[in-house]
C-alpha atoms as a PDB file:
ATOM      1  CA  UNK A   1      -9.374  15.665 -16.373  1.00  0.00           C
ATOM      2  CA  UNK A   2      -6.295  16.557 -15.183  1.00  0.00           C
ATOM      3  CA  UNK A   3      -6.705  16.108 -11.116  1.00  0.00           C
ATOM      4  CA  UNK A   4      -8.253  12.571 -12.191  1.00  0.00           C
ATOM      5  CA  UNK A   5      -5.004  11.965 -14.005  1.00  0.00           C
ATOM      6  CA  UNK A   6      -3.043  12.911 -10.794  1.00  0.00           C
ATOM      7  CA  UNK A   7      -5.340  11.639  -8.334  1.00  0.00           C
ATOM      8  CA  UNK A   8      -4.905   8.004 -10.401  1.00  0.00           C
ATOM      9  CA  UNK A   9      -1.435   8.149 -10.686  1.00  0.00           C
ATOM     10  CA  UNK A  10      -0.878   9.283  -6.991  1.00  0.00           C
ATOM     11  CA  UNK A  11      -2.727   5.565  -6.300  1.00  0.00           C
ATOM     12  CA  UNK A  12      -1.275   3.538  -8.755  1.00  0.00           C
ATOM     13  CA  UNK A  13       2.482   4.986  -7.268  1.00  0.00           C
ATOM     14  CA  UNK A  14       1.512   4.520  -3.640  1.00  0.00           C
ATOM     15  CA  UNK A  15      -0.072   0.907  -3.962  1.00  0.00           C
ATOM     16  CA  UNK A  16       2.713  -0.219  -6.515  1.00  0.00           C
ATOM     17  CA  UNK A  17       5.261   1.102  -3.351  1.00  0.00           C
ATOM     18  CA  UNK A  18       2.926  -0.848  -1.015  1.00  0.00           C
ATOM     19  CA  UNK A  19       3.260  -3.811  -2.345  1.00  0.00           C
ATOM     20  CA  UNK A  20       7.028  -3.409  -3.077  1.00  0.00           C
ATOM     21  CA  UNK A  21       7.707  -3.067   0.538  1.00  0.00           C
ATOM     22  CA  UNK A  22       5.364  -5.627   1.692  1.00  0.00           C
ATOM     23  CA  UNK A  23       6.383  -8.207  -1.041  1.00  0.00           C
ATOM     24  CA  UNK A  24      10.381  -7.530  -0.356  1.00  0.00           C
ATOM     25  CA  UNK A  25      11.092 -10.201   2.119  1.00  0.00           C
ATOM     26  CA  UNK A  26       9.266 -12.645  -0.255  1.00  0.00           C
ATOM     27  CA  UNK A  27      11.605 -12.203  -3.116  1.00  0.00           C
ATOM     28  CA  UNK A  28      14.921 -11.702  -0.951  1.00  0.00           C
ATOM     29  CA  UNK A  29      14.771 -13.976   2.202  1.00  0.00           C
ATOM     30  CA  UNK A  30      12.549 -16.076   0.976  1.00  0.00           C
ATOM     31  CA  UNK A  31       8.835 -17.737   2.033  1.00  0.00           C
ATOM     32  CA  UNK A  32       9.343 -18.693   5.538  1.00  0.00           C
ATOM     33  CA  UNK A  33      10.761 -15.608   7.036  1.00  0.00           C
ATOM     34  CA  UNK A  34       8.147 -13.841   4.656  1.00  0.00           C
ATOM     35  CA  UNK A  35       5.337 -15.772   6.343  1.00  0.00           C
ATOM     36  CA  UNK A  36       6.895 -14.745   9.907  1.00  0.00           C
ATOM     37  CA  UNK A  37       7.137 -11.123   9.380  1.00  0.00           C
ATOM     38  CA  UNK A  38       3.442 -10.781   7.822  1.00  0.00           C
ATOM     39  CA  UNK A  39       1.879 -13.010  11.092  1.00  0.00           C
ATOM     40  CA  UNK A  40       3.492 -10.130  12.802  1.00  0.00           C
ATOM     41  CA  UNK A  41       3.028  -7.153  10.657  1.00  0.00           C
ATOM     42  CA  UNK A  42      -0.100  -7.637   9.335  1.00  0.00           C
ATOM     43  CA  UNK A  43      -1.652  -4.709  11.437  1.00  0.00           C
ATOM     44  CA  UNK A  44       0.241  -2.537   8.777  1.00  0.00           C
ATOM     45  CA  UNK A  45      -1.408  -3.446   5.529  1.00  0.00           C
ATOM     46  CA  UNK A  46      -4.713  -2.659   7.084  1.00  0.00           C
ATOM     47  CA  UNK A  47      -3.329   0.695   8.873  1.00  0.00           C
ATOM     48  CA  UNK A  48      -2.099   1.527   5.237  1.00  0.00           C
ATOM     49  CA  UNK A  49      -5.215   0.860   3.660  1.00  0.00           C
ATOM     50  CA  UNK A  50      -7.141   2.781   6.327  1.00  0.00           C
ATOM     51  CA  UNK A  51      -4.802   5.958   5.311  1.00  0.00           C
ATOM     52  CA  UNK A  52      -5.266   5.512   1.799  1.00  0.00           C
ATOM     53  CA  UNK A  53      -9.078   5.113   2.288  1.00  0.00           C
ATOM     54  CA  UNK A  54      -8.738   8.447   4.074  1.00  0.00           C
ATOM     55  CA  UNK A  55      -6.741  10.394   1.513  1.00  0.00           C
ATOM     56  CA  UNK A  56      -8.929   9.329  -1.285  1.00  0.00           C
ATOM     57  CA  UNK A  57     -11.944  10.269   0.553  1.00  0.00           C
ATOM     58  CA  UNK A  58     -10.645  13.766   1.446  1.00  0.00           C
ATOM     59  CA  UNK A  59      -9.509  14.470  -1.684  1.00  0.00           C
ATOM     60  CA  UNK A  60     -12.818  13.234  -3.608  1.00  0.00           C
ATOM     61  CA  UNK A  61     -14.957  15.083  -1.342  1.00  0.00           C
ATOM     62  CA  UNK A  62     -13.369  18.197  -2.093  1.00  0.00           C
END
């Protein structure tokens, strides 16, 4: 009960900082310059998801 607890929470905290970061220029500079720097970032959401994939899988196989 309680490692499902964490192990939820740990997700929840890391996507909601994910999308924080990701989502910043949108709400500060605006939609063009947040449409620029995703055309040339976007390698990063997947590299992040491929990590988090990772994590969860290491820590639910064990």
């Amino acid at each position: 009960m309680k490692f499902k607890t964490i192990f939820i929470l740990f997700n929840a905290v890391v996507a909601f900082s994910f999308l924080f970061i990701f989502l910043f220029p949108l709400f500060i500079l605006g939609g063009e310059y947040a449409v620029g720097f995703w055309k040339t970032n976007w390698f990063l959401g997947i590299l992040f998801l491929v990590i988090l994939g990772i994590l969860n899988w290491f820590f639910l196989s064990n």
